[in-house]
Every structure is written in structure tokens, then in C-alpha cells.
Protein backbone atom coordinates (compact mmCIF):
# COMPACT_ATOMS: atom_id res chain seq x y z
CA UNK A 1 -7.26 15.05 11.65
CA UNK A 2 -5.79 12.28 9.01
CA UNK A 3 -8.90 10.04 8.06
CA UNK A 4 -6.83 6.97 8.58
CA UNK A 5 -5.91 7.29 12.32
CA UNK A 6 -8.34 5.14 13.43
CA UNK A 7 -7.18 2.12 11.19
CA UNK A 8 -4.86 2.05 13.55
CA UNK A 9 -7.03 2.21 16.53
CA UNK A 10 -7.80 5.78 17.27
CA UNK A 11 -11.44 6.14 16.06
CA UNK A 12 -11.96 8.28 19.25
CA UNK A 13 -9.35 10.90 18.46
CA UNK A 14 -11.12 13.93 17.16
CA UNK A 15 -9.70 16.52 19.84
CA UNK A 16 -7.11 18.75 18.37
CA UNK A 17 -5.43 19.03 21.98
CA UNK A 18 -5.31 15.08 22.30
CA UNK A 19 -3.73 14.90 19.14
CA UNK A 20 -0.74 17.53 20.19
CA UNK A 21 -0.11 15.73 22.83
CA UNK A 22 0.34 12.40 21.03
CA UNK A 23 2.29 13.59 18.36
CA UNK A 24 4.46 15.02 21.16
CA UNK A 25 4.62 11.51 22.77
CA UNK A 26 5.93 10.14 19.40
CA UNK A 27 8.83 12.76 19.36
CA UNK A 28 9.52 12.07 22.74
CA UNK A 29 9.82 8.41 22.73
CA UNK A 30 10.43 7.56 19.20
CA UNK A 31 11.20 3.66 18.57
CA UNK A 32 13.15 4.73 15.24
CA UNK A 33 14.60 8.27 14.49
CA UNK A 34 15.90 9.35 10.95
CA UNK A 35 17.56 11.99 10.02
CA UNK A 36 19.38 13.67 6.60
CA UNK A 37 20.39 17.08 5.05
CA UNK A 38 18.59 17.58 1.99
CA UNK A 39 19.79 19.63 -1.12
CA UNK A 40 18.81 22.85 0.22
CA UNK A 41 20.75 22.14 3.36
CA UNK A 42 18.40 21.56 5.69
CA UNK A 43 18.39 18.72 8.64
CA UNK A 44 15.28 16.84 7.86
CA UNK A 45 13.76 14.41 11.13
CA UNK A 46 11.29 12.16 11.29
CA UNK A 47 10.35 10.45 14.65
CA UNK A 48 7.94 6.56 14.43
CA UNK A 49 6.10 5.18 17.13
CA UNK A 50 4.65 1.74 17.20
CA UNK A 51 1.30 1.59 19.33
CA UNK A 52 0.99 -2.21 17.97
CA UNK A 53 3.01 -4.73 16.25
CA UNK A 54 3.94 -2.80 12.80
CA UNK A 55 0.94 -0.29 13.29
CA UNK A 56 2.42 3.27 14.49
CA UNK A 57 2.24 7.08 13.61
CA UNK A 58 5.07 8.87 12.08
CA UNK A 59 6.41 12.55 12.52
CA UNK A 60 8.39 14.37 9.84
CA UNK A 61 9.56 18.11 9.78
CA UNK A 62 12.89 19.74 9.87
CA UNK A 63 15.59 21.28 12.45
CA UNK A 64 15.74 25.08 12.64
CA UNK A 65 18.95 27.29 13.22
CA UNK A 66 18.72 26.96 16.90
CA UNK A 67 18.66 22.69 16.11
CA UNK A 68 14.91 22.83 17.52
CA UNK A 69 13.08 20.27 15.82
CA UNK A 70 9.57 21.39 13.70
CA UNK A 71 7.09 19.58 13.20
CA UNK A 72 5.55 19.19 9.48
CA UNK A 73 3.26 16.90 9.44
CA UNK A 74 2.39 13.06 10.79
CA UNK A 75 0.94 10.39 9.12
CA UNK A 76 -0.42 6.75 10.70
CA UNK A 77 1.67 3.55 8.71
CA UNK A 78 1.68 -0.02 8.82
CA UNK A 79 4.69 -1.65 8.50
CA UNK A 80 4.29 -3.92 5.86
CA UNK A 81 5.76 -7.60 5.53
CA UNK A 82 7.39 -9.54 2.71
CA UNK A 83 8.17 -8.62 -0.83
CA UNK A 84 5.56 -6.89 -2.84
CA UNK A 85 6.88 -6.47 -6.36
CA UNK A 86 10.89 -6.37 -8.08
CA UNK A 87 10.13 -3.87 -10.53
CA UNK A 88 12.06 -0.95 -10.72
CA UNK A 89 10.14 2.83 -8.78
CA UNK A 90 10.12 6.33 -9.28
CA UNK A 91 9.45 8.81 -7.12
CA UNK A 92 8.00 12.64 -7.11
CA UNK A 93 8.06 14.72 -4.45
CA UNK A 94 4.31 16.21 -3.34
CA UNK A 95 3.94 19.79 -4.31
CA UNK A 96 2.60 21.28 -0.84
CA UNK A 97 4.80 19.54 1.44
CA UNK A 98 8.20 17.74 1.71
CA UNK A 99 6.24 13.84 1.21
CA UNK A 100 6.74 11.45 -1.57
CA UNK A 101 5.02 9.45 -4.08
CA UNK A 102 6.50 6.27 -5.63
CA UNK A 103 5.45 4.98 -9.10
CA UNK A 104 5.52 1.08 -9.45
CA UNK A 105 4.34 -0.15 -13.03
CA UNK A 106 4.01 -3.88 -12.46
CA UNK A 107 2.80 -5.97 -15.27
CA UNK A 108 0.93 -7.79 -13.01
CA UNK A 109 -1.54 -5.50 -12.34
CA UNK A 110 -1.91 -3.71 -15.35
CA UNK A 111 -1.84 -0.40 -14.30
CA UNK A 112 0.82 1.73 -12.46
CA UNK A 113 1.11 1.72 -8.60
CA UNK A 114 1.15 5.20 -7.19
CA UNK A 115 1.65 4.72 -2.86
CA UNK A 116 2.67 6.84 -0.60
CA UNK A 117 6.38 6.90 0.22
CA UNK A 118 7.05 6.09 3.66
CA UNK A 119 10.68 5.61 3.82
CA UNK A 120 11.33 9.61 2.14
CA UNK A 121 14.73 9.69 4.52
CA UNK A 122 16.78 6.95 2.74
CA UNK A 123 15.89 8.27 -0.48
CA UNK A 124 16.60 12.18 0.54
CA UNK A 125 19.85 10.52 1.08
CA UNK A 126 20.35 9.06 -1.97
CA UNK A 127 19.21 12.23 -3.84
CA UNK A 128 21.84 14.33 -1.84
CA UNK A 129 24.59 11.81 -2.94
CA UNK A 130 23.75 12.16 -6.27
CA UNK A 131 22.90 8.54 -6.51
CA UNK A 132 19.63 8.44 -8.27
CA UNK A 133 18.24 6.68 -10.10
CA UNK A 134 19.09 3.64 -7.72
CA UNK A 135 18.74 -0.08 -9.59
CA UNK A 136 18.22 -3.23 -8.01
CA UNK A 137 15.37 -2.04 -5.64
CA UNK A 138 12.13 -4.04 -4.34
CA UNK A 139 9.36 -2.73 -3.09
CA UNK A 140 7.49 -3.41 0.04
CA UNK A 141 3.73 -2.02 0.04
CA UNK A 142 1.18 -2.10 2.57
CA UNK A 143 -2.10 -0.10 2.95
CA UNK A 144 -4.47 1.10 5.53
CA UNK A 145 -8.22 0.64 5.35
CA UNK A 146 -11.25 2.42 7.48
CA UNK A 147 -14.45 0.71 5.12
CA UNK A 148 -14.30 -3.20 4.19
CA UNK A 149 -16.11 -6.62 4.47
CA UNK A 150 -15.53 -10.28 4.01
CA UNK A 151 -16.64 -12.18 1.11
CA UNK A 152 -16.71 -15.94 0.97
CA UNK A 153 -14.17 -17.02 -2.13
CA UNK A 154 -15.68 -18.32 -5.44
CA UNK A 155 -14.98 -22.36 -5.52
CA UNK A 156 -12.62 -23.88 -7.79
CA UNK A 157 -11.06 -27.50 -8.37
CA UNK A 158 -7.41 -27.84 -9.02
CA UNK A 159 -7.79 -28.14 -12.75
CA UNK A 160 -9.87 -24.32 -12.95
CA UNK A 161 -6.78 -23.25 -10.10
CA UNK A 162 -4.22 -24.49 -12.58
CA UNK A 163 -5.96 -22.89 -15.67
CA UNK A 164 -6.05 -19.52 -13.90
CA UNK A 165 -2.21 -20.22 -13.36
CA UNK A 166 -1.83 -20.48 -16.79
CA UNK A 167 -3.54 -17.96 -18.13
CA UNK A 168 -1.95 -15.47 -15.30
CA UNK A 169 1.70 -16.45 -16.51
CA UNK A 170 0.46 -16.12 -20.79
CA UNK A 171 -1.06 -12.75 -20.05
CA UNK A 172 1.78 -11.61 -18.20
CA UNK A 173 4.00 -12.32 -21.23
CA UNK A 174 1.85 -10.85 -23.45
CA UNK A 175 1.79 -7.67 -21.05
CA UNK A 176 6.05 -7.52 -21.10
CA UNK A 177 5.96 -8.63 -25.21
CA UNK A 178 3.62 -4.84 -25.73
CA UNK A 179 5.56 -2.52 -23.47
CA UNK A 180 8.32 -3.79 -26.05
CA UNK A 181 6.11 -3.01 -28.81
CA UNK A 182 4.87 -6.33 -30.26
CA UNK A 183 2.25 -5.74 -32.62
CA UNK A 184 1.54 -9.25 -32.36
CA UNK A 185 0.91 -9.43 -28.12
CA UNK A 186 -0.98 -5.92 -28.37
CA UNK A 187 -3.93 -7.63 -30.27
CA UNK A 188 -3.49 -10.52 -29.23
CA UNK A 189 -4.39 -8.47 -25.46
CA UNK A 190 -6.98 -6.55 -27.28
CA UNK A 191 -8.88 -9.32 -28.62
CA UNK A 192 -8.98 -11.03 -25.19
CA UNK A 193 -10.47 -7.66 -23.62
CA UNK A 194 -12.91 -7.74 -26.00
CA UNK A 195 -13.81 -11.57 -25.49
CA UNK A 196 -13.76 -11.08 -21.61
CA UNK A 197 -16.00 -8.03 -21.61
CA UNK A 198 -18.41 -10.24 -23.76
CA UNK A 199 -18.54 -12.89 -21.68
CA UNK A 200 -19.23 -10.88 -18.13
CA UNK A 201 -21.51 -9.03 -20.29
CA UNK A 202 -23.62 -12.03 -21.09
CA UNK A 203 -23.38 -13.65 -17.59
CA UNK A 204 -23.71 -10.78 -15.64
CA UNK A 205 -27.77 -11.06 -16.53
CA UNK A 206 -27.71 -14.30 -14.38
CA UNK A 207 -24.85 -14.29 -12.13
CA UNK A 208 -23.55 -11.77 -9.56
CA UNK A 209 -20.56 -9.61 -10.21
CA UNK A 210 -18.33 -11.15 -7.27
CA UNK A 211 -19.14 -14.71 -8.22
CA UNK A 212 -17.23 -13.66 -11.62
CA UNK A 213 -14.53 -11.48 -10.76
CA UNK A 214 -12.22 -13.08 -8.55
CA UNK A 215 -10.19 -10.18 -7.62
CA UNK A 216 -9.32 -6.64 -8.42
CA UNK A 217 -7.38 -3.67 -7.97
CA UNK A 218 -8.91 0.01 -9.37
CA UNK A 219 -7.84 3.44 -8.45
CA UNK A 220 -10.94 5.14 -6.16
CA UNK A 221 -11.66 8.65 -6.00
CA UNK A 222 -9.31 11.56 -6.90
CA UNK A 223 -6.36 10.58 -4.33
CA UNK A 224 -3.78 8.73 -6.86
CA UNK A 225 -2.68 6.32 -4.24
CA UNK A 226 -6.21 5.05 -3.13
CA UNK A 227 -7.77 1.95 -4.50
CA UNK A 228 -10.68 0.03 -4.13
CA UNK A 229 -9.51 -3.34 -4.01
CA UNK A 230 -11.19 -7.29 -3.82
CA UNK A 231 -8.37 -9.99 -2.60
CA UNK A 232 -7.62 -13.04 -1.31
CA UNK A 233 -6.75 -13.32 2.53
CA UNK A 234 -3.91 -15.67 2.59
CA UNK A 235 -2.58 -14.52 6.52
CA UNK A 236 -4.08 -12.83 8.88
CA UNK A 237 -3.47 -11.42 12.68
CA UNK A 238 -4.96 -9.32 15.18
CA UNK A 239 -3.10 -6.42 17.48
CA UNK A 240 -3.95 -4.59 20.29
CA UNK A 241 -3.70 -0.63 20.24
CA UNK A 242 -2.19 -0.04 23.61
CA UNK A 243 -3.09 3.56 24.52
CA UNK A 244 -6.93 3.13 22.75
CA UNK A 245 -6.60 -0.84 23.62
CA UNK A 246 -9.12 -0.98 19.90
CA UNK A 247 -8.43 -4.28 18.01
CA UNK A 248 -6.97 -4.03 14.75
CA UNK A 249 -7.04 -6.52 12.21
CA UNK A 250 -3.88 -6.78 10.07
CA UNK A 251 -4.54 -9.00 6.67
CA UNK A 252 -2.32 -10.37 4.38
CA UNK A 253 -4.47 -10.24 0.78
CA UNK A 254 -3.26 -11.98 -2.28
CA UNK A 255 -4.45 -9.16 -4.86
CA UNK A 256 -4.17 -9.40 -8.63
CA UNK A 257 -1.03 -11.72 -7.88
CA UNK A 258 0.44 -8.42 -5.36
CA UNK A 259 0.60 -9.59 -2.00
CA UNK A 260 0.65 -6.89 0.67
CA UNK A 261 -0.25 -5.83 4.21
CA UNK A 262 -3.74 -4.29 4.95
CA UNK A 263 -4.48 -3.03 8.70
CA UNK A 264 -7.98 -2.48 9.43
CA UNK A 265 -10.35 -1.34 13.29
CA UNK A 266 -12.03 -4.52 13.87
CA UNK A 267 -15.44 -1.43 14.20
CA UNK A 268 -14.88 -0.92 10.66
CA UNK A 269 -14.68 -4.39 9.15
CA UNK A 270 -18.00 -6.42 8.72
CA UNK A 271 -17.78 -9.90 8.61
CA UNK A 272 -15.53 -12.38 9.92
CA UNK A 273 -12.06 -12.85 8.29
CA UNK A 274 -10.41 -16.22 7.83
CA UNK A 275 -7.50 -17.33 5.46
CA UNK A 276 -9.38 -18.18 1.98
CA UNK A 277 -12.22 -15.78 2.16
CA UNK A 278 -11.92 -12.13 0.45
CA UNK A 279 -10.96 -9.07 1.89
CA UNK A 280 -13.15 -6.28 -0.29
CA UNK A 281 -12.47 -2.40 0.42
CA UNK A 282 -10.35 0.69 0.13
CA UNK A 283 -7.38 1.53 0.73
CA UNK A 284 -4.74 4.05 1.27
CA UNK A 285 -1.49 2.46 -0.11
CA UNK A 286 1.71 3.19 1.04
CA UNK A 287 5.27 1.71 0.32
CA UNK A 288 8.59 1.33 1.54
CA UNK A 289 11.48 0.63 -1.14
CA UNK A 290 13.80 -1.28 0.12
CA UNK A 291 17.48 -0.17 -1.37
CA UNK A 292 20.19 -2.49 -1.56
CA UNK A 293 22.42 -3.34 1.38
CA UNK A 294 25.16 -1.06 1.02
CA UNK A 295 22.82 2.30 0.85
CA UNK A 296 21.00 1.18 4.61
């Protein structure tokens, strides 16, 4: 059973019967099908089924010789809103079975994105046509959660929100002036580590840890695309699973300056969210690159 079904409202589903029968259901009355022929020749399928707004369970497999679809495997997604980063992705196929992973190293995090692929059909397209690697992409990302809690945010006037600004934008420079190889913005970065770890070092005696750290984004575990993430809630909704009819929070967190999706059970969130508090938790990221017009 994939840990992450009940993000999306079925924490009840641990019967392996159930769970034929609703990936069935999804097959049978998809709300998007996809298809392609991959290198090897074979007609690749994947069937999506929304059970809330954006929140739904996916089939992939392939076609057999007889044009009878087989199943592969499912995975829940939430369909994520807005634009999460312009930097260029790559993507690797998984070794044990025909699923993606895309590579995103944005400068404003500091580290590189691995997420799940969830659009794998356009680019098994593009790979047939020869037309990798495709320029000009952005990337969507969203993420599903089944541990987190609210956190009130740390106060700030609008001279320490402008200073944050500012020091966001010169350390984002800095970040773009070393991947070019400036000797100059590589210590410079090194030098401000080294001050910053001194000075959580020293208040950390006195202060708690979330009153310091306004936000963050680490890898968790030994998944690559899981991360144990602190953010800003800058949107949020709530949906209604309507087989399980289990509320579902859907957040939109402001996270080391990536803004993206986050669906969590309302059973496995404590505390109550509002816009301006801080969504803490982890995740299971997922993406959808979205190719330019003339390749949809």
C-alpha cells in the first residue's frame, strides 16, 4: 500500500481487495488519459482520477499485444498550482520501474531538487522524438504530506522584512557568481556560513531553534525526493474526499523563496492553519514540468 494514500484521504485503505477495486475505478472512469510509444515500442497508458479538487490517484502501465491494458503501478498526486521555479530539469528514469525523477538545481535553495516526475508521458514523448534536452521549461512542484503541525511565524517589522529581502537577493547573486567560478563570491559565501553558524551557535543557548530559523528545506531519510521542510503558509484551502468524505487540507507554503502545493488529512495535521503561520513537516515532492506550448 503507498504510504501517502491517505494524504489524500484514504487513511482507512489497508485492504488489498479495496485497493483493486479502486485502482480499477480509476481505469474505468479516468478524468485524463495519456498515452505514447516509447523507444522500445511499446504503448505506454496512464489513467488519473480526481477524488477532490487537484487531489487524485494515478495509474501507469503499458498495452500488451492483444491492446489489453497492464497495470504497473499507481501513485496518489496533487495537482499543484502556480509556478515553482524557471530553472532548467533533468530527468532519470527509476531503475525498477518505468517512473521518473527530475533534477531542479535552483539557487534559491541551495541544494538540488530531486521530485518525483508526474507528467513521465509528455516527456516519453519528447524522448521518442528525439527532442531532448528541451529548453525553455518551468517547473511546477507540489508535495504530499502524512506528519506536520502549525507553528506561529517569528515577528518582524518592515525594516527586518526588507533586510531579509536584501540579503535573499545578495546571496542569491553570490550563489549564481560561484557556480561560474568566482573566487571572490565563493568566500565571500564561506565566510558568511561561518558567521551564521556562529551566531545560532551562540543564541541557540537562550533562544529556541524555530524562533531563529525562519524556514527550511533539508532532504529526510534515504528517499532522494523527501524533505523535511518549515514554510510560510501564504494560501490555504480545504477539500472533501468524496468516496472516504476525509478532509484534506491543501496549503500553499512560501519555502526558502519556492512556493508550492502541500496536501495534507486534516487527522494528520496538528494545529490550526491560517495564512502567516508555518507549515512544519515532510514531504514527498513531486513535479510536473511544464514544456512549452507547441510540445502539449
Amino acid at each position: 500500500m503507498h504510504r501517502f494514500m491517505r494524504a489524500i484521504g484514504f487513511s482507512t485503505l489497508t485492504d488489498r481487495k479495496r485497493l483493486r477495486d479502486l485502482l480499477t475505478d480509476v481505469i474505468m472512469n479516468a478524468d485524463q488519459r495519456s498515452y505514447t510509444i516509447n523507444q522500445e515500442e511499446v504503448m505506454l497508458g496512464e489513467f488519473c482520477r480526481n477524488f477532490a479538487d487537484s487531489v487524485g490517484i494515478a495509474v501507469c502501465g503499458a498495452f500488451d499485444d492483444d491492446d489489453r491494458f497492464v497495470y504497473d503501478y499507481y501513485y496518489p498526486y496533487l495537482t499543484g498550482s502556480g509556478i515553482t521555479s524557471y530553472e532548467d530539469v533533468s530527468v532519470e528514469r527509476h531503475a525498477a520501474k518505468d517512473s521518473y525523477a527530475g533534477v531542479c538545481d535552483d539557487v534559491k535553495v541551495g541544494i538540488s531538487l530531486i521530485f518525483y516526475l508526474r507528467n513521465r508521458i509528455p516527456y516519453v514523448k519528447a524522448q521518442s522524438a528525439g527532442l531532448l534536452p528541451v529548453r525553455g521549461t518551468t517547473l511546477t512542484l507540489s508535495a504530499l504530506s502524512v506528519s506536520g503541525s502549525i507553528m506561529l511565524p517569528i515577528q518582524k517589522d518592515e525594516e527586518q522584512k526588507q533586510k531579509v529581502q536584501r540579503d535573499s537577493v545578495n546571496r542569491r547573486n553570490l550563489l549564481a557568481a560561484a557556480r561560474k567560478g568566482d573566487e571572490d563570491a565563493i568566500e565571500t559565501l564561506t565566510l558568511e556560513d561561518m558567521d551564521m553558524y556562529s551566531t545560532i551557535s551562540r543564541k541557540i543557548q537562550k533562544e529556541d531553534i524555530f524562533s531563529l530559523v525562519d524556514t527550511y528545506f533539508m532532504p529526510y531519510g534515504v528517499e532522494c525526493d523527501q524533505y523535511s521542510v518549515l514554510g510560510e503558509i501564504v494560501g490555504m484551502r480545504m477539500v472533501t474526499n468524496e468516496i472516504t468524505e476525509e478532509k484534506i487540507y491543501i496549503l500553499t507554503i512560501c519555502c526558502n523563496e519556492l512556493t508550492f502545493d502541500v496536501c495534507i488529512n486534516i487527522i494528520d495535521l496538528f494545529g490550526e492553519p491560517q495564512v502567516g503561520r508555518r507549515f512544519k513537516g515532510v514531504i514527498w515532492l513531486q513535479g510536473h514540468i511544464n514544456f512549452p506550448e507547441e510540445m502539449a
